[in-house]
C-alpha atoms as a PDB file:
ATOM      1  CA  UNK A   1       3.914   2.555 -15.542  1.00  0.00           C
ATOM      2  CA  UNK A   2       4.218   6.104 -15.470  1.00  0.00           C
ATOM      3  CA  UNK A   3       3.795   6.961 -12.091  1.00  0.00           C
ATOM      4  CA  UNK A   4       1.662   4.852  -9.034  1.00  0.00           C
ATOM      5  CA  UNK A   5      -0.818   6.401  -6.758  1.00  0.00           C
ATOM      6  CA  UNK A   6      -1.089   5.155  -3.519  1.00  0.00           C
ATOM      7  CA  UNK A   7      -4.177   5.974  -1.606  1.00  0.00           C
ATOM      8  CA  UNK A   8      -4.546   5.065   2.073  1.00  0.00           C
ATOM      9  CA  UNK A   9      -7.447   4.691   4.758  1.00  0.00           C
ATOM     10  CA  UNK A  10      -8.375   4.913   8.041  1.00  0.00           C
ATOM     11  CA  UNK A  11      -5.752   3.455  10.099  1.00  0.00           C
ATOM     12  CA  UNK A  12      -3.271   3.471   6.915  1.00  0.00           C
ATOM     13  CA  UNK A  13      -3.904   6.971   6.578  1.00  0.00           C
ATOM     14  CA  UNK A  14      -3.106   7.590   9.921  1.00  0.00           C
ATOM     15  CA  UNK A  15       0.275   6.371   9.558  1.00  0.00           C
ATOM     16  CA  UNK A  16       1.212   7.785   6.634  1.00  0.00           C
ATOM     17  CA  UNK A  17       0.447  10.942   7.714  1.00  0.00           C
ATOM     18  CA  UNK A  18      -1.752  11.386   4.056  1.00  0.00           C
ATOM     19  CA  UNK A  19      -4.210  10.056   2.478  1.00  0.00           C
ATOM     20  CA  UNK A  20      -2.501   9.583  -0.902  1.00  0.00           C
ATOM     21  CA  UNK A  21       0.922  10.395  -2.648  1.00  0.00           C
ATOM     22  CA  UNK A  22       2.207   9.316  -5.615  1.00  0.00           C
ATOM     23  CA  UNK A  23       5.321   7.574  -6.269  1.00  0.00           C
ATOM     24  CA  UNK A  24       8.077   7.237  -9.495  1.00  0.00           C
ATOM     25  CA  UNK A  25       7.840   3.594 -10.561  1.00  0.00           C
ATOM     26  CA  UNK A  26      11.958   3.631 -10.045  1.00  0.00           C
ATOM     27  CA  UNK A  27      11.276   4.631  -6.345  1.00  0.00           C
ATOM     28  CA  UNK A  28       8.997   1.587  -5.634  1.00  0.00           C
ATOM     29  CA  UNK A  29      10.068  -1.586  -7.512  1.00  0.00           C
ATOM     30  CA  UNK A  30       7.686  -3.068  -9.111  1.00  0.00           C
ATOM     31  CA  UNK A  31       5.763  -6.004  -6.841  1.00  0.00           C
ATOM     32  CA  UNK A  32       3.215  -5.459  -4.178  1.00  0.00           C
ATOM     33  CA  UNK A  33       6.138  -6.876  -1.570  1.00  0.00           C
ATOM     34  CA  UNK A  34       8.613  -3.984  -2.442  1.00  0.00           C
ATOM     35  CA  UNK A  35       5.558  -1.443  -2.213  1.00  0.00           C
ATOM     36  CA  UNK A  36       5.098  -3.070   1.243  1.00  0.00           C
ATOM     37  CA  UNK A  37       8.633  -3.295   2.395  1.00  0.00           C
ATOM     38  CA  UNK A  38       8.708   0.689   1.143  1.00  0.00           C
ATOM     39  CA  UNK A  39       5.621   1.514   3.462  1.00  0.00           C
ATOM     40  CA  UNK A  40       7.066  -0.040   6.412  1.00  0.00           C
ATOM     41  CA  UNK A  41      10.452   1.486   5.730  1.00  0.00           C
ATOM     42  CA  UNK A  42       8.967   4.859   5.095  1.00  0.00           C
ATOM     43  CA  UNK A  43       6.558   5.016   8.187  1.00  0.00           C
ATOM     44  CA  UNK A  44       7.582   2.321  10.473  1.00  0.00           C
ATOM     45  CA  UNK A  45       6.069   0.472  13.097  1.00  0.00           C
ATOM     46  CA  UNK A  46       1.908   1.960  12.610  1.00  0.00           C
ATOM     47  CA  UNK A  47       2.333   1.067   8.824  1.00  0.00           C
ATOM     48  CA  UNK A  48       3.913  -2.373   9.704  1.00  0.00           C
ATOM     49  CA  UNK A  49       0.883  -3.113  11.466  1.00  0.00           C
ATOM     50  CA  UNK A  50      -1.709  -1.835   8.848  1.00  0.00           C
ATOM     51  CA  UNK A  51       0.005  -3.989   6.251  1.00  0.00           C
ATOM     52  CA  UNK A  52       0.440  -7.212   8.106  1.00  0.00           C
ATOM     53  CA  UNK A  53      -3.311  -8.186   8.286  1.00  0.00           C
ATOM     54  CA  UNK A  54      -4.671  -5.132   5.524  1.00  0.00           C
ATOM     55  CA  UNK A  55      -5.223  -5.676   1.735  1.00  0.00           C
ATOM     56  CA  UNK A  56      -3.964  -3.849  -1.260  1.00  0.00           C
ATOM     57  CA  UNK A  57      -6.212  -2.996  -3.643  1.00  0.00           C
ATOM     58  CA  UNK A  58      -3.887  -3.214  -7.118  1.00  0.00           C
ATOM     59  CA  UNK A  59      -6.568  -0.907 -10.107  1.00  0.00           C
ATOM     60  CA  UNK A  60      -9.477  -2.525  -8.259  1.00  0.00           C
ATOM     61  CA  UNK A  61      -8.026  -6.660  -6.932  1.00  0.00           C
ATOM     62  CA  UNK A  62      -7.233  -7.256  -4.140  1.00  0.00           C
ATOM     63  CA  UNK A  63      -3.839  -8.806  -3.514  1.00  0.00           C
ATOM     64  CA  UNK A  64      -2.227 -10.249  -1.103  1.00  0.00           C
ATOM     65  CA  UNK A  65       0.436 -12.075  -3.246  1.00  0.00           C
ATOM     66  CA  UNK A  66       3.716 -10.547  -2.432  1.00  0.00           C
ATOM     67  CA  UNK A  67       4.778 -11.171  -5.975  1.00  0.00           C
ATOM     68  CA  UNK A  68       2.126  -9.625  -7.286  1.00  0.00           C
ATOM     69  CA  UNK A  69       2.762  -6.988  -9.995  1.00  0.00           C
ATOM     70  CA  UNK A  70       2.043  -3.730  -9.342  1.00  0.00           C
ATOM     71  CA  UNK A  71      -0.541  -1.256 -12.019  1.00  0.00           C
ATOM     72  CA  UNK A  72      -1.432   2.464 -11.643  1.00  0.00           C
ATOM     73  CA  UNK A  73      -2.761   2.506  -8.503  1.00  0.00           C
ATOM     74  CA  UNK A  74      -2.634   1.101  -5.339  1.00  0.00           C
ATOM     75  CA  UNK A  75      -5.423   1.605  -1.862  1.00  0.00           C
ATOM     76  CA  UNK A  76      -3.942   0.151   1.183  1.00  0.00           C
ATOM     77  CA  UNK A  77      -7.012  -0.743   3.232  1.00  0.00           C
ATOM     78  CA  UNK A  78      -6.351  -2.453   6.818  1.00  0.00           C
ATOM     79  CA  UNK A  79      -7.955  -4.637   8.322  1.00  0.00           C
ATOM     80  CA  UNK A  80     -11.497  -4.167   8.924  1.00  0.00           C
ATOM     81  CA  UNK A  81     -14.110  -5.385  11.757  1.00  0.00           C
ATOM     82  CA  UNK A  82     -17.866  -6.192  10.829  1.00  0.00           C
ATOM     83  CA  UNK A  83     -20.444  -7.691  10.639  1.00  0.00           C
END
């Protein structure tokens, strides 16, 4: 992986701070729990919250696995109400 793009919405965008950055592979590990544990160390309590009921989108699947590798790109989507 060259680099990963991380794109964020609504309430993950909000605490972020952006609404995507990109990220050096070395800089982020290489599972969807490291990504996580980055977020939350990064931006703190707002993206703890996003994360702990949202989804990551990994190229397109969701995943929810922790252990999940990571690909090109990731969308961290929180939870969402509906109907």
């Amino acid at each position: 992986m060259a680099s990963l793009t991380v794109r964020y919405f609504a309430a993950a965008a909000e605490a972020a701070g952006v609404e995507e950055e990109t990220f050096a592979p070395e800089a982020v590990g290489g599972t969807v729990g490291e990504l996580r544990d980055l977020l939350v160390d990064r931006y703190g309590a707002a993206m703890a919250r996003v994360v702990a009921n949202g989804s990551f989108l990994v190229d397109g699947v969701v995943q929810r696995d922790a252990s999940a590798p990571l690909g090109s790109s990731v969308d961290v989507l929180p939870p969402f109400a509906g109907g």
